[in-house]
Protein backbone atom coordinates (compact mmCIF):
# COMPACT_ATOMS: atom_id res chain seq x y z
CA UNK A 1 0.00 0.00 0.00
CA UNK A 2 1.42 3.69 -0.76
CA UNK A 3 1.72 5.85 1.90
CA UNK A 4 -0.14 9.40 1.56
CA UNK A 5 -0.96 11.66 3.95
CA UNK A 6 -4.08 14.65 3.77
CA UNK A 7 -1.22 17.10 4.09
CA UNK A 8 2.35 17.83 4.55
CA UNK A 9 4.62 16.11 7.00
CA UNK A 10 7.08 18.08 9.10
CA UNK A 11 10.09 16.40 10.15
CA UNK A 12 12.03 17.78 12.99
CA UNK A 13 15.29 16.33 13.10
CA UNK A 14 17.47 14.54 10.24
CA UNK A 15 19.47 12.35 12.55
CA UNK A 16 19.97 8.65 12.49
CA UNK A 17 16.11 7.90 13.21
CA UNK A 18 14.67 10.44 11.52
CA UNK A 19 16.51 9.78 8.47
CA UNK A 20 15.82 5.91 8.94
CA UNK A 21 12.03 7.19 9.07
CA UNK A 22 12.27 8.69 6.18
CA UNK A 23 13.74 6.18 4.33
CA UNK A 24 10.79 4.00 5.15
CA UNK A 25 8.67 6.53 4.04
CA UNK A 26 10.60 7.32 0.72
CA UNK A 27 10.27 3.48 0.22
CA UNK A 28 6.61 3.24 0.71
CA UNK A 29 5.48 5.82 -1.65
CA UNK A 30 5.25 8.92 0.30
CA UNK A 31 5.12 11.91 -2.18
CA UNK A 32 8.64 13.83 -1.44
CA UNK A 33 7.10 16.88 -2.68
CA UNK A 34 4.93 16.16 1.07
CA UNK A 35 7.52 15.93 2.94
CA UNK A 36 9.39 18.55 4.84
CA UNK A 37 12.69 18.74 6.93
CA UNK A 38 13.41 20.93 9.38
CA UNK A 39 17.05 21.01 11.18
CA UNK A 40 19.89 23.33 11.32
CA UNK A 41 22.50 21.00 11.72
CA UNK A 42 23.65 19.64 8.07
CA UNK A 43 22.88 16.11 7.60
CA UNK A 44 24.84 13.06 6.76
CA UNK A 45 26.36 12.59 3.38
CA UNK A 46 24.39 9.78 2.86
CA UNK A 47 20.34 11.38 3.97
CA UNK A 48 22.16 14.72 2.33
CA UNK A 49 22.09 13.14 -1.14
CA UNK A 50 18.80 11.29 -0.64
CA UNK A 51 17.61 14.09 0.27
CA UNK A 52 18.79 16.15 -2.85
CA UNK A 53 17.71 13.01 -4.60
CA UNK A 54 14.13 13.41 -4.11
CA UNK A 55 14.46 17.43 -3.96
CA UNK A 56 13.49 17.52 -0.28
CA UNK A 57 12.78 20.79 0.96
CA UNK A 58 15.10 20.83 4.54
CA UNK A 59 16.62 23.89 6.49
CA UNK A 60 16.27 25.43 9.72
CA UNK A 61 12.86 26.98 8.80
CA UNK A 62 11.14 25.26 5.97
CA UNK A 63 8.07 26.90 4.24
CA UNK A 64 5.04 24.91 4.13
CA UNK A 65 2.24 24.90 1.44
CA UNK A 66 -0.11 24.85 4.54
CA UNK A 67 -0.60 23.17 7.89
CA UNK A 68 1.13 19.94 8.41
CA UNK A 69 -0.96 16.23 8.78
CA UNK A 70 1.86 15.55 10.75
CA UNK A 71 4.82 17.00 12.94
CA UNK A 72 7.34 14.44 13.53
CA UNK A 73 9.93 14.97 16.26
CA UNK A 74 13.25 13.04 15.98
CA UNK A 75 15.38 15.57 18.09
CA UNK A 76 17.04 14.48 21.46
CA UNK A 77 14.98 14.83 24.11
CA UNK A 78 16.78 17.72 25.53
CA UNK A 79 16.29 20.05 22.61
CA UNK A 80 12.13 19.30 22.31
CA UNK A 81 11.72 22.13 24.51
CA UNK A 82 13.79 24.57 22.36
CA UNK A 83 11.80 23.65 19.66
CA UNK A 84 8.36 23.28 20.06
CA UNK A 85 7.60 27.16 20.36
CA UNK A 86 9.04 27.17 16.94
CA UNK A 87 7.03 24.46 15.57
CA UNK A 88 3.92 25.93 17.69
CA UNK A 89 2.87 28.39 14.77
CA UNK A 90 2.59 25.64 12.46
CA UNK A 91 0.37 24.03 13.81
CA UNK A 92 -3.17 23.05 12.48
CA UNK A 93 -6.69 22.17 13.50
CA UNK A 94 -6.02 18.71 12.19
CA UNK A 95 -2.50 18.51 13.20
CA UNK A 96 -1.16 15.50 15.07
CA UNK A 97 2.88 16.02 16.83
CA UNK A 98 4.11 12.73 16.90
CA UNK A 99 7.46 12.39 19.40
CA UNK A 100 9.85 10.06 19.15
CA UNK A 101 12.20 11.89 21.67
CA UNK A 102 12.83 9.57 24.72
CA UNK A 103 11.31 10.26 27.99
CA UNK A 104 9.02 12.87 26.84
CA UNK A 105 5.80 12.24 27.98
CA UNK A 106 2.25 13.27 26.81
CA UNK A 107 1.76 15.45 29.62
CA UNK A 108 5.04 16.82 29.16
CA UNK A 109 4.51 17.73 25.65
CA UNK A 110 0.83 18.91 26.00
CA UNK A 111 2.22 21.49 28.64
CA UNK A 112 4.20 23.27 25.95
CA UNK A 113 1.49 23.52 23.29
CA UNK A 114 -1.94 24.65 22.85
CA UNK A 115 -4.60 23.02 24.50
CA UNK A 116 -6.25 20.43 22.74
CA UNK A 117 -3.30 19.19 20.73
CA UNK A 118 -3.41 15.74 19.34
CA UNK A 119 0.09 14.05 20.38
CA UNK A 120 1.49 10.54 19.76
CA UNK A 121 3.95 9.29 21.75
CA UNK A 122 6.04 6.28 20.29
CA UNK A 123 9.77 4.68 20.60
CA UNK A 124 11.49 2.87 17.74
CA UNK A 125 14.44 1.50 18.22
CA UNK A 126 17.85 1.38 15.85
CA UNK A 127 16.53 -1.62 13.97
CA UNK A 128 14.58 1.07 11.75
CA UNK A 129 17.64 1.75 9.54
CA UNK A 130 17.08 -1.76 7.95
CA UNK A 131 13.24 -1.68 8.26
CA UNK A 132 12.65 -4.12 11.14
CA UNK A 133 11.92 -1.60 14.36
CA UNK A 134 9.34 -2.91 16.72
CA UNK A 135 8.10 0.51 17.73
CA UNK A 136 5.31 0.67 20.46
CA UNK A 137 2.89 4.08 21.01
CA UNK A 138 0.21 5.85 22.76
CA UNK A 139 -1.89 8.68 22.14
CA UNK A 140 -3.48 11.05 23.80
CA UNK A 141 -7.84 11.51 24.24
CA UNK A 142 -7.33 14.52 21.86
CA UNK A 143 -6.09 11.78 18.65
CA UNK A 144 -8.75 10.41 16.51
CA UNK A 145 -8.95 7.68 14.55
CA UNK A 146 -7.67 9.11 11.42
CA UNK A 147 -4.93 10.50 12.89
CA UNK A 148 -3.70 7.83 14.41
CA UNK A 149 -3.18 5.45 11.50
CA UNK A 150 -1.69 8.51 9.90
CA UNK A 151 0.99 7.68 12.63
CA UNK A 152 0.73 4.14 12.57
CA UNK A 153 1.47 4.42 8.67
CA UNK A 154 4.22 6.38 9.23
CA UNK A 155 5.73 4.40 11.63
CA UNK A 156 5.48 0.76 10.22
CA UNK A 157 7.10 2.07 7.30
CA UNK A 158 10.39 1.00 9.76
CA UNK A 159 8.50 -2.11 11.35
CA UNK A 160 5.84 -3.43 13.83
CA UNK A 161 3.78 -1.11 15.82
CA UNK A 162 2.33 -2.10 18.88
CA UNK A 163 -0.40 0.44 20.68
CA UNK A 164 -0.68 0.75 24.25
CA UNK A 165 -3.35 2.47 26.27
CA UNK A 166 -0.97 3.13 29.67
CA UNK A 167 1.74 5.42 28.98
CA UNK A 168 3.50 4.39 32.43
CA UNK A 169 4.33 1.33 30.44
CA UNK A 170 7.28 3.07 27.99
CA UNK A 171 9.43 2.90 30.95
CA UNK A 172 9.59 -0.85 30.62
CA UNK A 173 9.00 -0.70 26.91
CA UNK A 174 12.32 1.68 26.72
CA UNK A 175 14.44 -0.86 28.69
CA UNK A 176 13.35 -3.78 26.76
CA UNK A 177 13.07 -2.74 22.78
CA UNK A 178 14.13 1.15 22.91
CA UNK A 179 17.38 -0.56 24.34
CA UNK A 180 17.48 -3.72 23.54
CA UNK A 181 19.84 -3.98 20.67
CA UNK A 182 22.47 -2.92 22.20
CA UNK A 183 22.11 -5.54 24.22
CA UNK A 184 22.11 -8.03 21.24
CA UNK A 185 25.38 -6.06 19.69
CA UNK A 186 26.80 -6.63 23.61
CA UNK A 187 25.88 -10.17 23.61
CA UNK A 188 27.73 -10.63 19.59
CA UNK A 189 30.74 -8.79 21.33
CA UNK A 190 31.27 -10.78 24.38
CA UNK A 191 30.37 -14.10 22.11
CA UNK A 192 33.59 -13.12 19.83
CA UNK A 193 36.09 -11.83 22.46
CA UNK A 194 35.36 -15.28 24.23
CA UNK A 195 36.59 -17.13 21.18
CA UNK A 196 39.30 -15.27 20.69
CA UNK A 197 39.89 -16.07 23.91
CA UNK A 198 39.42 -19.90 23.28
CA UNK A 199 41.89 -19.70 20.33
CA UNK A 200 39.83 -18.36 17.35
CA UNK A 201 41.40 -16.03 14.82
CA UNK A 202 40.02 -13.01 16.12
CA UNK A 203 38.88 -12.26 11.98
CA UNK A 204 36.85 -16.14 12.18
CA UNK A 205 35.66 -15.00 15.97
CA UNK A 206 33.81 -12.04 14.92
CA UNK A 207 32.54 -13.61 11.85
CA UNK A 208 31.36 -16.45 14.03
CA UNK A 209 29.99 -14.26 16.37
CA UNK A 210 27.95 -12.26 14.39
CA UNK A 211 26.34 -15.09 11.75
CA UNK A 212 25.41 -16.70 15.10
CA UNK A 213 23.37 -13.67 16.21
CA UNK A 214 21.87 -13.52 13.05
CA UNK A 215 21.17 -16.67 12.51
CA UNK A 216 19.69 -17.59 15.59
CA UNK A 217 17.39 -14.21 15.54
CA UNK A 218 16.31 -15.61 12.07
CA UNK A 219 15.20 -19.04 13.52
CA UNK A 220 13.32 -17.34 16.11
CA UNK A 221 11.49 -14.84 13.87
CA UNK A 222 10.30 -18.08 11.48
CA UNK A 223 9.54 -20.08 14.50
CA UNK A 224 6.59 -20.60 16.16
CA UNK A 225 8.31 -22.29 19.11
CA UNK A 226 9.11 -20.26 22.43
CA UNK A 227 12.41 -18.43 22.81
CA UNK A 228 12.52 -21.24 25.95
CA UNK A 229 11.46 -24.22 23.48
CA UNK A 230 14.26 -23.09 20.63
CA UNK A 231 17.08 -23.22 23.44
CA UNK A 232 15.53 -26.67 25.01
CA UNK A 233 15.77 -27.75 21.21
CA UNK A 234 19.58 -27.65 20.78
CA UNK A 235 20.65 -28.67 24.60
CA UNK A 236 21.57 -32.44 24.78
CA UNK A 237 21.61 -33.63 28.07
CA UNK A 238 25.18 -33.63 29.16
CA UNK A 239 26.39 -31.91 26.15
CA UNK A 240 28.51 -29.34 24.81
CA UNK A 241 25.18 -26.56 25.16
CA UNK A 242 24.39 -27.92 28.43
CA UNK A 243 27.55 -27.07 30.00
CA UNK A 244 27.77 -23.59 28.74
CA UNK A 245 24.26 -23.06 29.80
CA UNK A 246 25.24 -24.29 33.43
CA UNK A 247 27.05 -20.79 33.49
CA UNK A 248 25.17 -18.46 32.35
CA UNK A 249 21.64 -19.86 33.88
CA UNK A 250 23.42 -20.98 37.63
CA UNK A 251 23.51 -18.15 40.26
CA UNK A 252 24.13 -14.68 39.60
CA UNK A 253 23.86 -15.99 35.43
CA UNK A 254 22.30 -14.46 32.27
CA UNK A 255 18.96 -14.25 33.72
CA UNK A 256 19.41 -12.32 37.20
CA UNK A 257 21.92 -10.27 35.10
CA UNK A 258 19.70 -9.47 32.45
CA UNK A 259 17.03 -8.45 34.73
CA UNK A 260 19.21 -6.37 36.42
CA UNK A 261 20.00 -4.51 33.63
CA UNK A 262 15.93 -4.41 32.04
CA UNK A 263 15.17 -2.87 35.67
CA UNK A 264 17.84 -0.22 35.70
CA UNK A 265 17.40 1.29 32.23
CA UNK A 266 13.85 1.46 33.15
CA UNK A 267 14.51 3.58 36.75
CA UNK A 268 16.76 5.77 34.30
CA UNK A 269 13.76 6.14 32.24
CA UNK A 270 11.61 7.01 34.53
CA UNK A 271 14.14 9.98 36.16
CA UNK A 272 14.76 11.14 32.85
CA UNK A 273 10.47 11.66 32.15
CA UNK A 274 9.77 14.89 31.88
């Protein structure tokens, strides 16, 4: 399905996720002549010729054709408030802001804008560049129907959306998928240095390492078996997998460890809500 939109689409911010985003949406069908950019910081090489590509209007203060469907913010979190009295003017009767800016709540947002403003809340995480995200959202009682799956369009242009109705849940949702990659890329890391460690080429350990992670992320996307199933599935008793596992499920192992780390990115979360 092409992706349209009743009007233009502001984005603010032509970073790594925003220009992932607009990938997706360059991919999809959106009209370029509908979209709009608006940074002052020069963008990459790379979303600097796509954008020139597609003729992309982009500066610090772009001129729209009229009211924006949508205003997209991809800024740090720490700049939103510097910017949203600039974006403000531009705003519409049938505008929606939808935030991707981490730890920026609705209420947050709402208290810098007119009353009455439709705003999406949503995090994506880094697996947008390559189209698979799994982004999850929530909306305030001021965003209809329409405009959400104006935002949900948008947004599965980079992967799964998943809509919650209890914003106190990004906290959790932030620990698990906002930063969860990183703990894959960790996991890949550790995997190599610990066969370079066991006598590996350190070229073949890295290789290994990574088509692992790959592959095994693979089996469990085609799989209808549980994460817990998949492992059960390669462990023979008394085996090579069994011992390793011994490790890193015994005391003080992957699990506690893991939760550990789950809990704490969510209490920074949660300080850094505003």
């Amino acid at each position: 399905m092409t992706l349209s939109l009743a009007g233009p689409l502001l984005l603010v911010g032509a970073g790594k996720m925003g220009g992932a985003l607009l990938e997706g949406w360059l991919r999809q069908g959106l009209d370029p002549a509908s979209v709009f950019i608006q940074d002052p910081a020069p963008p990459s090489p790379e979303l600097g010729g796509l954008i020139a590509r597609h003729h992309i209007e982009a500066g610090s203060a772009p001129e729209l054709p009229a009211a924006p469907s949508v205003i997209l913010l991809a800024v740090k979190p720490d700049i939103v408030q510097k910017l949203l009295p600039e974006v403000e003017p531009l705003i519409g009767e049938k505008t929606v802001v939808l935030s991707i800016a981490a730890g920026r709540t609705l209420a947050g947002l709402a208290r810098a804008l007119p009353p009455g403003v439709a705003i999406v809340r949503a995090m994506p995480n880094t697996a947008a560049s390559v189209g698979h995200s799994v982004t999850v959202a929530c909306a305030n009682e001021a965003v209809t129907r329409h405009q959400a799956l104006e935002c949900n369009m948008l947004l599965e242009a980079v992967g799964e959306v998943i809509w919650i109705e209890d914003e106190s849940l990004m906290d959790a949702v932030t620990a698990v998928s906002g930063s969860g990659p990183a703990y894959v890329f960790l996991l890949a890391e550790c995997l190599a240095e610990a066969g370079r460690a066991a006598g590996l080429d350190p070229e073949l350990a890295s290789h290994l390492a990574r088509a692992t992670v790959e592959g095994a992320a693979e089996l469990l996307r085609r799989s209808d078996l549980s994460p817990a199933e998949l492992r059960a599935n390669v462990t023979s008793p008394k085996g090579t997998t069994a011992a390793a596992l011994e490790v890193l499920i015994g005391k003080d192992g992957f699990h506690d460890l893991l939760a550990r780390a789950v809990a704490a990115a969510a209490k920074r979360s949660s300080e850094l809500s505003f």
